[in-house]
Protein backbone atom coordinates (compact mmCIF):
# COMPACT_ATOMS: atom_id res chain seq x y z
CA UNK A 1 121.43 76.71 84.90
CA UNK A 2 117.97 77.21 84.01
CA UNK A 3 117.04 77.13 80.49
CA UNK A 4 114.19 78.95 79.12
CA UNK A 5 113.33 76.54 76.36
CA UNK A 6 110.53 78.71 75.15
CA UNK A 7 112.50 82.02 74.28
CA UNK A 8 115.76 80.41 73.38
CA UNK A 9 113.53 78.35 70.54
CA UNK A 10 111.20 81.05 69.50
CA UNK A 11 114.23 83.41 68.85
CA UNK A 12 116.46 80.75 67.37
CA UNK A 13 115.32 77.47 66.91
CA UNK A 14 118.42 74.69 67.91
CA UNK A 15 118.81 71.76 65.80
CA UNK A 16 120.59 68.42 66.67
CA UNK A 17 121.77 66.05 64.55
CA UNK A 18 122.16 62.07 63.73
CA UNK A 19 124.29 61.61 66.95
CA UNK A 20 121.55 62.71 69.43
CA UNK A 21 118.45 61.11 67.24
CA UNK A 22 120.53 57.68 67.63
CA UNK A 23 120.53 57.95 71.23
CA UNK A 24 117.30 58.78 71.51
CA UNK A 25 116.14 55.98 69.07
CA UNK A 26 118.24 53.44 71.06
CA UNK A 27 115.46 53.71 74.15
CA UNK A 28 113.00 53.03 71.94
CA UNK A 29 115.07 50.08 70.44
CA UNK A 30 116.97 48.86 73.49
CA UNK A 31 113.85 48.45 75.46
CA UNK A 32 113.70 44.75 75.64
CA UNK A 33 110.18 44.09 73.66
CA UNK A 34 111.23 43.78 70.50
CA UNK A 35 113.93 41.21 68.89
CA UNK A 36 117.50 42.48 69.32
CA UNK A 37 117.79 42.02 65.36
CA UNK A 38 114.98 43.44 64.77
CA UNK A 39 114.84 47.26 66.33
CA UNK A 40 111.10 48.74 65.31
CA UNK A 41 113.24 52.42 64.18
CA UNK A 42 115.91 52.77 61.80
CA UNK A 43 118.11 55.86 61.69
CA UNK A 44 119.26 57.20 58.52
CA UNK A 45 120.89 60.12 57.77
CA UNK A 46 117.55 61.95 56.87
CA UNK A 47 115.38 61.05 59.81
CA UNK A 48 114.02 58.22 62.09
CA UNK A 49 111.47 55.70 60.51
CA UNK A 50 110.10 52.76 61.21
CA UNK A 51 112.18 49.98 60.09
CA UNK A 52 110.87 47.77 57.23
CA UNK A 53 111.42 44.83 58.46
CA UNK A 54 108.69 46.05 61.60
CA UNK A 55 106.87 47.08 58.53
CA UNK A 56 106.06 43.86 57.30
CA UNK A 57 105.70 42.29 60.40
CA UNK A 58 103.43 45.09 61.68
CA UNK A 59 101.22 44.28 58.05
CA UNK A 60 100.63 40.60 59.32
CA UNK A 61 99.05 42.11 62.03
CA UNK A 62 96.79 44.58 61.00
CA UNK A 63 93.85 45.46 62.32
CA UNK A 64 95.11 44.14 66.01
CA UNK A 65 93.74 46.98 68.43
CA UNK A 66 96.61 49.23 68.56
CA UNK A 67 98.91 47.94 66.21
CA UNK A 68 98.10 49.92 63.64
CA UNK A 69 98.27 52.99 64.98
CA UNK A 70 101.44 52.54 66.96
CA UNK A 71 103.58 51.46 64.11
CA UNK A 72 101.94 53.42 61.34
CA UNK A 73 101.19 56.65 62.83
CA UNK A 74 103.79 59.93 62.62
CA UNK A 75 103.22 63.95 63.38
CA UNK A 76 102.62 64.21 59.22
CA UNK A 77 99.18 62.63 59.84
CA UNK A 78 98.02 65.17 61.72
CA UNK A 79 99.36 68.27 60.00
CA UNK A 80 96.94 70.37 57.27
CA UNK A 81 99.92 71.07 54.68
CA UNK A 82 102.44 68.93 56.10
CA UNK A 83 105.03 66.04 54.12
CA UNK A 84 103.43 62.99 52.91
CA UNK A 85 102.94 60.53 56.14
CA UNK A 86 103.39 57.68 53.90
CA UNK A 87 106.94 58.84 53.29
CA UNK A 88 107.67 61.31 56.22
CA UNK A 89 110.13 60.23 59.40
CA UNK A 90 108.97 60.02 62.96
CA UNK A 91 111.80 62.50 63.93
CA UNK A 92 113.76 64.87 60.70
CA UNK A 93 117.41 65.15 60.79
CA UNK A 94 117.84 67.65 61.89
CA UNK A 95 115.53 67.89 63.84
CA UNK A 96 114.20 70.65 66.28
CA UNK A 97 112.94 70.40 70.33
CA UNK A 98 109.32 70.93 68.82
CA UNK A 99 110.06 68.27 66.27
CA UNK A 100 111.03 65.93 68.59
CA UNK A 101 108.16 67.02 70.60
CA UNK A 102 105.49 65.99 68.49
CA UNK A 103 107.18 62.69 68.12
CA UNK A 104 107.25 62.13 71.87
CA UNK A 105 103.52 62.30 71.41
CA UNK A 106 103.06 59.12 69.33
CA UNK A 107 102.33 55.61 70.46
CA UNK A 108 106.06 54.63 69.74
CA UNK A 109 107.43 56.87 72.23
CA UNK A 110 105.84 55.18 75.23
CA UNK A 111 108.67 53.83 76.41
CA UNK A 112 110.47 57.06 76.36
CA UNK A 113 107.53 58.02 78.38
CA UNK A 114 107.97 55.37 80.63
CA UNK A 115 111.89 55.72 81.24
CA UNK A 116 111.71 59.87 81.66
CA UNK A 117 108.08 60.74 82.99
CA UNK A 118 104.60 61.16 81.05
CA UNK A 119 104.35 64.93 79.25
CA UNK A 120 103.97 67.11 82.21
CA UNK A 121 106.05 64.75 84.73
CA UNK A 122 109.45 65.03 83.53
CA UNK A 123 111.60 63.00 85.88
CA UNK A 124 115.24 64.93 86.00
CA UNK A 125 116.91 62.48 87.93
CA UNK A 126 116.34 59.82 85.37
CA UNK A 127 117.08 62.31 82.62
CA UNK A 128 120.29 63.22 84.09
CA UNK A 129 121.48 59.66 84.59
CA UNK A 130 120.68 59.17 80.89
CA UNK A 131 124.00 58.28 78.94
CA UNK A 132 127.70 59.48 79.25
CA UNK A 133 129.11 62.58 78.45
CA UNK A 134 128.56 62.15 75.02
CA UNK A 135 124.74 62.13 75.50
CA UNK A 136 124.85 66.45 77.06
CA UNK A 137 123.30 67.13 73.63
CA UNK A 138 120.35 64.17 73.89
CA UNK A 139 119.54 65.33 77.38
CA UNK A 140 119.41 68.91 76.48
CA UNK A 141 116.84 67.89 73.39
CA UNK A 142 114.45 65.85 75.63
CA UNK A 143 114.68 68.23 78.16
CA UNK A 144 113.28 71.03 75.86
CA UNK A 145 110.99 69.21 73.97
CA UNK A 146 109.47 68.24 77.46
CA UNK A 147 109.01 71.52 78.01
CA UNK A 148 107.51 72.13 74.96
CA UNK A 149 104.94 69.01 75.35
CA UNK A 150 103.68 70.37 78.82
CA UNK A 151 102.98 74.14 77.44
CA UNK A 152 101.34 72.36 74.61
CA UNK A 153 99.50 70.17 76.75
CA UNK A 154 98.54 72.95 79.23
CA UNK A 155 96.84 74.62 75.73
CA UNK A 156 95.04 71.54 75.31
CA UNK A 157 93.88 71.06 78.64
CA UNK A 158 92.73 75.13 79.10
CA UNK A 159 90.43 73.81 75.74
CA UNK A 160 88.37 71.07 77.46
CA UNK A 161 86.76 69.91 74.79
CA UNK A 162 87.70 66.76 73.81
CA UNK A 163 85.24 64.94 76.63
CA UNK A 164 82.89 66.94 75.39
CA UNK A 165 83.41 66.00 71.45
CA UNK A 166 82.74 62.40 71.90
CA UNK A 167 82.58 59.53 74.62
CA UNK A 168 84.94 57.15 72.79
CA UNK A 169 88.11 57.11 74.33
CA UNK A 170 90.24 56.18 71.08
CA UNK A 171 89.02 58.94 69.81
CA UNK A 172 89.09 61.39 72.17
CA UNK A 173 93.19 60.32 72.16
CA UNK A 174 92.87 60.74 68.09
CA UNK A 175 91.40 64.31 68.77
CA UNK A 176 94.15 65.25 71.67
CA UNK A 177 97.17 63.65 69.32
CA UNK A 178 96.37 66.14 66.43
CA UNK A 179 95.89 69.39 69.10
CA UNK A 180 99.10 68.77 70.20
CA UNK A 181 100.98 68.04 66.93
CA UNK A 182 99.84 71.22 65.65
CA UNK A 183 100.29 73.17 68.56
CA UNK A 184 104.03 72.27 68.42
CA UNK A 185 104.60 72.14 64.79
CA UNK A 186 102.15 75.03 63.36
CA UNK A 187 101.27 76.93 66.61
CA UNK A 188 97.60 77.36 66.37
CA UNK A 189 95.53 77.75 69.35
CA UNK A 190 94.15 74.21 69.96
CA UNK A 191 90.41 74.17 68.80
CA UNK A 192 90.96 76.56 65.96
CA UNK A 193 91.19 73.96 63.17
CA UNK A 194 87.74 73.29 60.67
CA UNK A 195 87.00 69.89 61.88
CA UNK A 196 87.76 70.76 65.51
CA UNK A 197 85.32 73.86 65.49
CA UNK A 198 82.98 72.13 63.60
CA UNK A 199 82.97 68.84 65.78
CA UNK A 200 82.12 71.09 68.96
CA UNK A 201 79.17 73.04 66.70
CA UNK A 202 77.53 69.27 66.32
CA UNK A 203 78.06 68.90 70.34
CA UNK A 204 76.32 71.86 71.52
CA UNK A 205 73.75 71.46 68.56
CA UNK A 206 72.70 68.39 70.25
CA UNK A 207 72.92 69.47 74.16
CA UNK A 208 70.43 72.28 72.71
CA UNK A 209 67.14 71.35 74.65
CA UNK A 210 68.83 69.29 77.35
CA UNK A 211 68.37 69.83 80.46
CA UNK A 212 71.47 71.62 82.32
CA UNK A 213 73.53 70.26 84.53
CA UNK A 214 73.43 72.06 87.95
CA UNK A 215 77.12 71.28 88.23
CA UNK A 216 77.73 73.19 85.33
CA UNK A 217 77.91 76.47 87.20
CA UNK A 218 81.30 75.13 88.14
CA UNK A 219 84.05 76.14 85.56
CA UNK A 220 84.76 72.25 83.87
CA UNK A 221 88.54 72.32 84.30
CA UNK A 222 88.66 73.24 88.23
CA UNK A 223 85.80 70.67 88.59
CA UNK A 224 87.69 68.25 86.71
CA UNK A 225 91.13 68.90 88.57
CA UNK A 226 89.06 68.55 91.93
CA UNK A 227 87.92 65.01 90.92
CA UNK A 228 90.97 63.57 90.31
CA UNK A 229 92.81 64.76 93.69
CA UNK A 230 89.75 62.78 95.40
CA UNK A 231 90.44 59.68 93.70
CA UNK A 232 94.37 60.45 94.00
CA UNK A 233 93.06 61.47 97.84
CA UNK A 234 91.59 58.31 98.17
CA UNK A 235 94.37 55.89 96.89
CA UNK A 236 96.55 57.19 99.45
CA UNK A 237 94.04 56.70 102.49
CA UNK A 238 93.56 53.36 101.14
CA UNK A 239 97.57 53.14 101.66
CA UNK A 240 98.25 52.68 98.09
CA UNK A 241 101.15 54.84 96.21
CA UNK A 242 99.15 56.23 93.10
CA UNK A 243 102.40 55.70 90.95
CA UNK A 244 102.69 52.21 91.49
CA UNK A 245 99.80 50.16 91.90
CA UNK A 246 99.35 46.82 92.76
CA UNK A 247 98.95 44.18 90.04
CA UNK A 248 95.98 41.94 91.19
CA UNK A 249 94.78 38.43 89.24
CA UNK A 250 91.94 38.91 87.33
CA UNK A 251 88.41 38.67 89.10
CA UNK A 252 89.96 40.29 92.01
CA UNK A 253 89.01 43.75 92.91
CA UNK A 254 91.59 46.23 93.17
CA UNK A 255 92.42 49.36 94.01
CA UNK A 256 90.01 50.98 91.36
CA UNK A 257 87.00 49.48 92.88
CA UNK A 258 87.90 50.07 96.54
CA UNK A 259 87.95 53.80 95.67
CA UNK A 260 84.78 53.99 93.40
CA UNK A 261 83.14 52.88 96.64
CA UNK A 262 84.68 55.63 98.73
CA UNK A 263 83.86 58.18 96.24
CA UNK A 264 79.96 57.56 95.90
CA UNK A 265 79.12 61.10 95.04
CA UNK A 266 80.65 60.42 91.76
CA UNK A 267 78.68 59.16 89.09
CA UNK A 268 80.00 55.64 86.88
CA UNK A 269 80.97 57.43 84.29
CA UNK A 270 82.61 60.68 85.83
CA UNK A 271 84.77 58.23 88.06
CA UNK A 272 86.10 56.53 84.94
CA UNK A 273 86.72 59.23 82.80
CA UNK A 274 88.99 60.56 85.80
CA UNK A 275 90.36 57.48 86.41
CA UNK A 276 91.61 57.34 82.43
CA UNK A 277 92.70 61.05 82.98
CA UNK A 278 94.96 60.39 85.39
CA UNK A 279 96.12 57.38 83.90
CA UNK A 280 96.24 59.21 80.97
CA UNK A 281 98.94 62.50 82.61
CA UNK A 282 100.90 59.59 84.37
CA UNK A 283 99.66 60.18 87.72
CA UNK A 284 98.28 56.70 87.99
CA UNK A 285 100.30 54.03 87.00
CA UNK A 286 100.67 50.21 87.70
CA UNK A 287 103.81 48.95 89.54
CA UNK A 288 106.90 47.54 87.39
């Protein structure tokens, strides 16, 4: 049976409890990088947090790219009158499809990501293998709140804006992270917060006097969507699977390069920025 996540939630929002939050933590934990005694989330009977003891060895290694914000990040950050993030959980209990959601979004949950599909690619047939019996409830969460995540990532992507807000890719994820958290958790039309508006008034305040570009007459997210089924286009005549690509030793050229020199119509930087888009929705990945 179909579920229609979207009504069922608007009209009556279903909570699950510490049993499901503790299977879903246990991917997270069970995922073979981090020190069997040591699992980076702790469930209590109030939410899922990072445990302390990943605290302090998380605060030995500040300021290592992408520690930080992996370990210290949570949906709070990014809310405008939301809990304290300093004492807020990574997932409430209870907790909600839209909480659990926003904290599919975060660093932390990559390997969720990994195991069930990037937000848009929801693989069913490793969601249905997930657990025993007892896990029905778990499944049924993460099913909705991937639902959720892809009409909350379709809002974001109908905005466009982010590419257009700044060239830095950590921050264009910084930007992306807080559109979707409040989508899901405060249901505003992405681009309607202060700093997001004001952001895009500084970008077209300095594109005013440019010269346009005469690909501009084609609407951004079609062009956009066209580049990235070249490069996926390409892969495949190049007889590589998109979804598992190749490892190669470093100094070799792989198969990025081989199709930035099919594709010379495309600029240096439009190539890449497709490239990390498609890396980015999961429809280029490395092999396991």
């Amino acid at each position: 049976m179909e579920l229609n996540c979207a009504s069922v939630i608007a009209n009556s929002p279903r909570k699950y409890g510490i049993g499901e939050a503790r299977l879903i933590a246990a991917i997270v934990n069970g995922s073979g990088c981090f020190p069997d005694d040591s699992p980076p989330l702790d469930v209590r009977d109030d939410g899922v947090f990072v445990s302390e003891a990943t605290k302090e060895a998380v605060w030995c290694l500040r300021g290592a790219k992408g520690i930080d914000e992996a370990f210290y990040w949570n949906p709070a950050w990014e809310l405008e009158d939301g809990p304290s993030p300093l004492t807020a959980p990574l997932l409430p209990i209870p907790f909600t499809p839209r909480d659990l959601a926003a904290f599919l979004v975060g660093d932390i949950s990559q390997f969720i990501r990994e195991r069930f599909g990037q937000i848009g690619h929801l693989d069913e047939t490793r969601l249905s293998r997930f657990g025993a019996r007892d896990a029905a409830h778990a499944r049924r969460a993460l099913r909705e709140a991937y639902e959720l995540a892809a009409h909350a990532l379709a809002v974001v992507e109908r905005a466009e804006r982010f590419e257009e807000l700044t060239d830095d890719a950590d921050q264009r994820l910084a930007y992306w992270r807080r559109a979707m958290v409040r989508e899901l958790l405060e249901g505003s039309e992405v681009g309607r917060s202060a700093e997001l508006v004001a952001l895009q008034g500084q970008h077209q305040e300095l594109r005013r006097g440019k010269d346009a570009d005469p690909t501009d007459a084609q609407p951004r997210g079609s062009r956009q969507r066209q580049q990235e089924q070249d490069i996926l286009q390409a892969l495949r005549a190049l007889g590589y699977d998109p979804e598992s690509l190749p490892r190669l030793p470093a100094g070799t050229p792989g198969p990025k390069a081989e199709v930035r020199e099919r594709l010379p119509a495309m600029t240096a930087s439009v190539f890449k920025k497709a490239w990390d888009r498609l890396r980015g929705f999961g429809d280029i990945q490395d092999a396991d």
